[in-house]
Protein backbone atom coordinates (compact mmCIF):
# COMPACT_ATOMS: atom_id res chain seq x y z
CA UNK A 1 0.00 0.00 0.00
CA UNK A 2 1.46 3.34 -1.10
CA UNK A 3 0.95 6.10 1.13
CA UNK A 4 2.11 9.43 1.93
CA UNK A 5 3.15 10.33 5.65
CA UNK A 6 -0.11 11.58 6.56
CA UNK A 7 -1.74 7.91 5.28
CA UNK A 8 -2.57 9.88 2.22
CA UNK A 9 -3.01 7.06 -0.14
CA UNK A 10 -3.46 7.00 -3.73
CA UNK A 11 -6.82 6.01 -3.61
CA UNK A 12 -7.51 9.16 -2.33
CA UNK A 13 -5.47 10.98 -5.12
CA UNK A 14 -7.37 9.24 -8.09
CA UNK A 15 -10.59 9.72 -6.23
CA UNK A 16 -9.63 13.45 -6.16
CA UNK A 17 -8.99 13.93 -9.34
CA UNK A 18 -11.73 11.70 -11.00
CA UNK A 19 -9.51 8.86 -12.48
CA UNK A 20 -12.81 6.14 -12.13
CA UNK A 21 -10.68 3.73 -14.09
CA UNK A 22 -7.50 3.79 -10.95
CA UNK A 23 -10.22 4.00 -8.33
CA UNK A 24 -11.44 0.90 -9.35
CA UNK A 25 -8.64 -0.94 -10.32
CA UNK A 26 -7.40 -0.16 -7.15
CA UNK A 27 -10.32 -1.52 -4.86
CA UNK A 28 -10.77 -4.77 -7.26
CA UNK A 29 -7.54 -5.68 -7.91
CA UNK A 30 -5.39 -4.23 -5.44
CA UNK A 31 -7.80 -4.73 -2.28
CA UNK A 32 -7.72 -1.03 -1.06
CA UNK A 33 -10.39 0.06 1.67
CA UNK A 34 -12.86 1.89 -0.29
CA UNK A 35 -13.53 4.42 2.95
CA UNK A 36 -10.16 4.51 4.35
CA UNK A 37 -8.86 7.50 5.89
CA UNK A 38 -5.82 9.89 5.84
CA UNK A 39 -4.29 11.46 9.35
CA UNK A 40 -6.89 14.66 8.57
CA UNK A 41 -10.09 11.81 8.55
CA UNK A 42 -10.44 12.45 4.88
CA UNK A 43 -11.86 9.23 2.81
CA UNK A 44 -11.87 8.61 -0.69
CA UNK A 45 -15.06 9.94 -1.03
CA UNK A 46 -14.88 13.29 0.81
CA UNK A 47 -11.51 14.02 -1.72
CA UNK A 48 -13.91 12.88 -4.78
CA UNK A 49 -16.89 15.25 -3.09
CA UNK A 50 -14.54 18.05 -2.36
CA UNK A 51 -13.65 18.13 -6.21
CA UNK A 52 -17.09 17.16 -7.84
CA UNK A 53 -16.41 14.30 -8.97
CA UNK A 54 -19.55 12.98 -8.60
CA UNK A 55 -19.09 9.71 -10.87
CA UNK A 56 -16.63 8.32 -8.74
CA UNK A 57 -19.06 9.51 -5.29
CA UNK A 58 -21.36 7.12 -6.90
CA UNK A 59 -19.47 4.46 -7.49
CA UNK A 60 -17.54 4.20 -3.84
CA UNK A 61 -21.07 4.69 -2.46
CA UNK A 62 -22.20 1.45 -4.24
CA UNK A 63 -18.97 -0.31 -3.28
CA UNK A 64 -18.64 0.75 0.40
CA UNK A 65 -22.17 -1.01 0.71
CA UNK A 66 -21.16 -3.79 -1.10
CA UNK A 67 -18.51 -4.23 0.76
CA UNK A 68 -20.67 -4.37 4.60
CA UNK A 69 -22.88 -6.26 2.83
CA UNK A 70 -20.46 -9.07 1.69
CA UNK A 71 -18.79 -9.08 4.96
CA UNK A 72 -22.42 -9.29 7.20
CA UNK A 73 -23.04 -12.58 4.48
CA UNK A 74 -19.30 -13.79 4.99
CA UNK A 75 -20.13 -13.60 9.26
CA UNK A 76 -23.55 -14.74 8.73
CA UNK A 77 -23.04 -17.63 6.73
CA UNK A 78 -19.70 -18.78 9.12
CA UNK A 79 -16.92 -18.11 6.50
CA UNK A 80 -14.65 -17.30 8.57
CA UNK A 81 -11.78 -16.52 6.73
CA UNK A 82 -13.85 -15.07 3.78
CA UNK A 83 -15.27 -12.56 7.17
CA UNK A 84 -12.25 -11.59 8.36
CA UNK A 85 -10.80 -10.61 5.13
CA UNK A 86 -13.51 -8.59 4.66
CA UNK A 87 -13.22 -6.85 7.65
CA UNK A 88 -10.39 -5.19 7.43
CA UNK A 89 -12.30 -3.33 4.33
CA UNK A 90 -14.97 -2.06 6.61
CA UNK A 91 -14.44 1.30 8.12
CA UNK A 92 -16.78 0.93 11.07
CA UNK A 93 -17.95 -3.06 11.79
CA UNK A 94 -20.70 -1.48 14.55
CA UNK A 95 -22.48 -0.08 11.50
CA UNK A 96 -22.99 -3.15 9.70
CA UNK A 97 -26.08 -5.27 10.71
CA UNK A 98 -28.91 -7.17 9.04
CA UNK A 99 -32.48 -6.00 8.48
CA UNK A 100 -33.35 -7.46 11.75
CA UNK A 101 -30.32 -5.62 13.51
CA UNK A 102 -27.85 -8.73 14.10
CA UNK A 103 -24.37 -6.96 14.31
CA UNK A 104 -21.31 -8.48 12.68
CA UNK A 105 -20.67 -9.65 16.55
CA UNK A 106 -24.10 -11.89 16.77
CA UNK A 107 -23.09 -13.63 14.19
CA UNK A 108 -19.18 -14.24 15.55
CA UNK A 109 -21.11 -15.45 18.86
CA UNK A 110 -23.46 -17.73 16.68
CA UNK A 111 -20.51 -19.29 14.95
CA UNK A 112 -18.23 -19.96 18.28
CA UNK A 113 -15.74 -17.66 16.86
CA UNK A 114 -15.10 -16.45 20.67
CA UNK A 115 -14.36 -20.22 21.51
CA UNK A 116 -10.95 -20.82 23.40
CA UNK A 117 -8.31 -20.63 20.68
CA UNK A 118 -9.75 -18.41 18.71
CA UNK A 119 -9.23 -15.43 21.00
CA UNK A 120 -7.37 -13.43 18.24
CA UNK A 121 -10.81 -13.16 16.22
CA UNK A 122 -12.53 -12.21 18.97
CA UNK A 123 -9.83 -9.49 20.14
CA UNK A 124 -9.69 -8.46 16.66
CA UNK A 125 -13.20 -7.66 16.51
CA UNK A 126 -13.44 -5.84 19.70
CA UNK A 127 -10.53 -3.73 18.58
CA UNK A 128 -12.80 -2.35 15.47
């Protein structure tokens, strides 16, 4: 992951300046966080929204909730490792729940993710 030294990636930079075609490339292929954020709390999208670049607004709106919603299915369903990748993609795992408000954690509980020896999961939860 290239960043500046205020965790200024360039995400943010192609989001800024429009570049859809880098923006994506670089959340698909390259596995950046869609709504990471820079030492100032600035995400992809505020840089994009600062500039009007309202195409690529659009687009990291439809892939931060695809995103939460992948991960909620990858907790839900008990894939594990599928979940915890996916976690480290979501800005804020509290936000993310189901229709009937389950939380990400519900469904780490339902799954005996917080059995002994899998303390790390559980910690790494928390931590989020």
């Amino acid at each position: 992951l290239v960043k500046s030294t205020k965790n200024f990636t360039v995400l943010h930079c192609a989001a800024y300046h429009g570049w859809l075609d880098v923006v994506k490339q670089l959340i698909n292929d390259h596995q950046f966080n869609p709504d990471c954020e820079d030492d100032s709390g600035n995400t992809p999208i505020s840089k994009a929204r600062s500039n009007g670049k309202q195409h690529v607004v659009e687009y990291l709106e439809t892939v931060i909730g695809e995103v939460e919603k992948k991960c909620y299915d990858a907790f839900n369903y008990g894939r594990r490792e599928e979940a915890l990748g996916l976690l480290k993609r979501v800005k804020d795992p509290h936000t993310v729940k189901s229709e009937n408000n389950f939380t990400l954690l519900h469904c780490a509980a339902y799954h005996g993710w917080f059995n002994y020896g899998r303390k790390e999961e559980a910690l790494r939860l928390l931590k989020k």
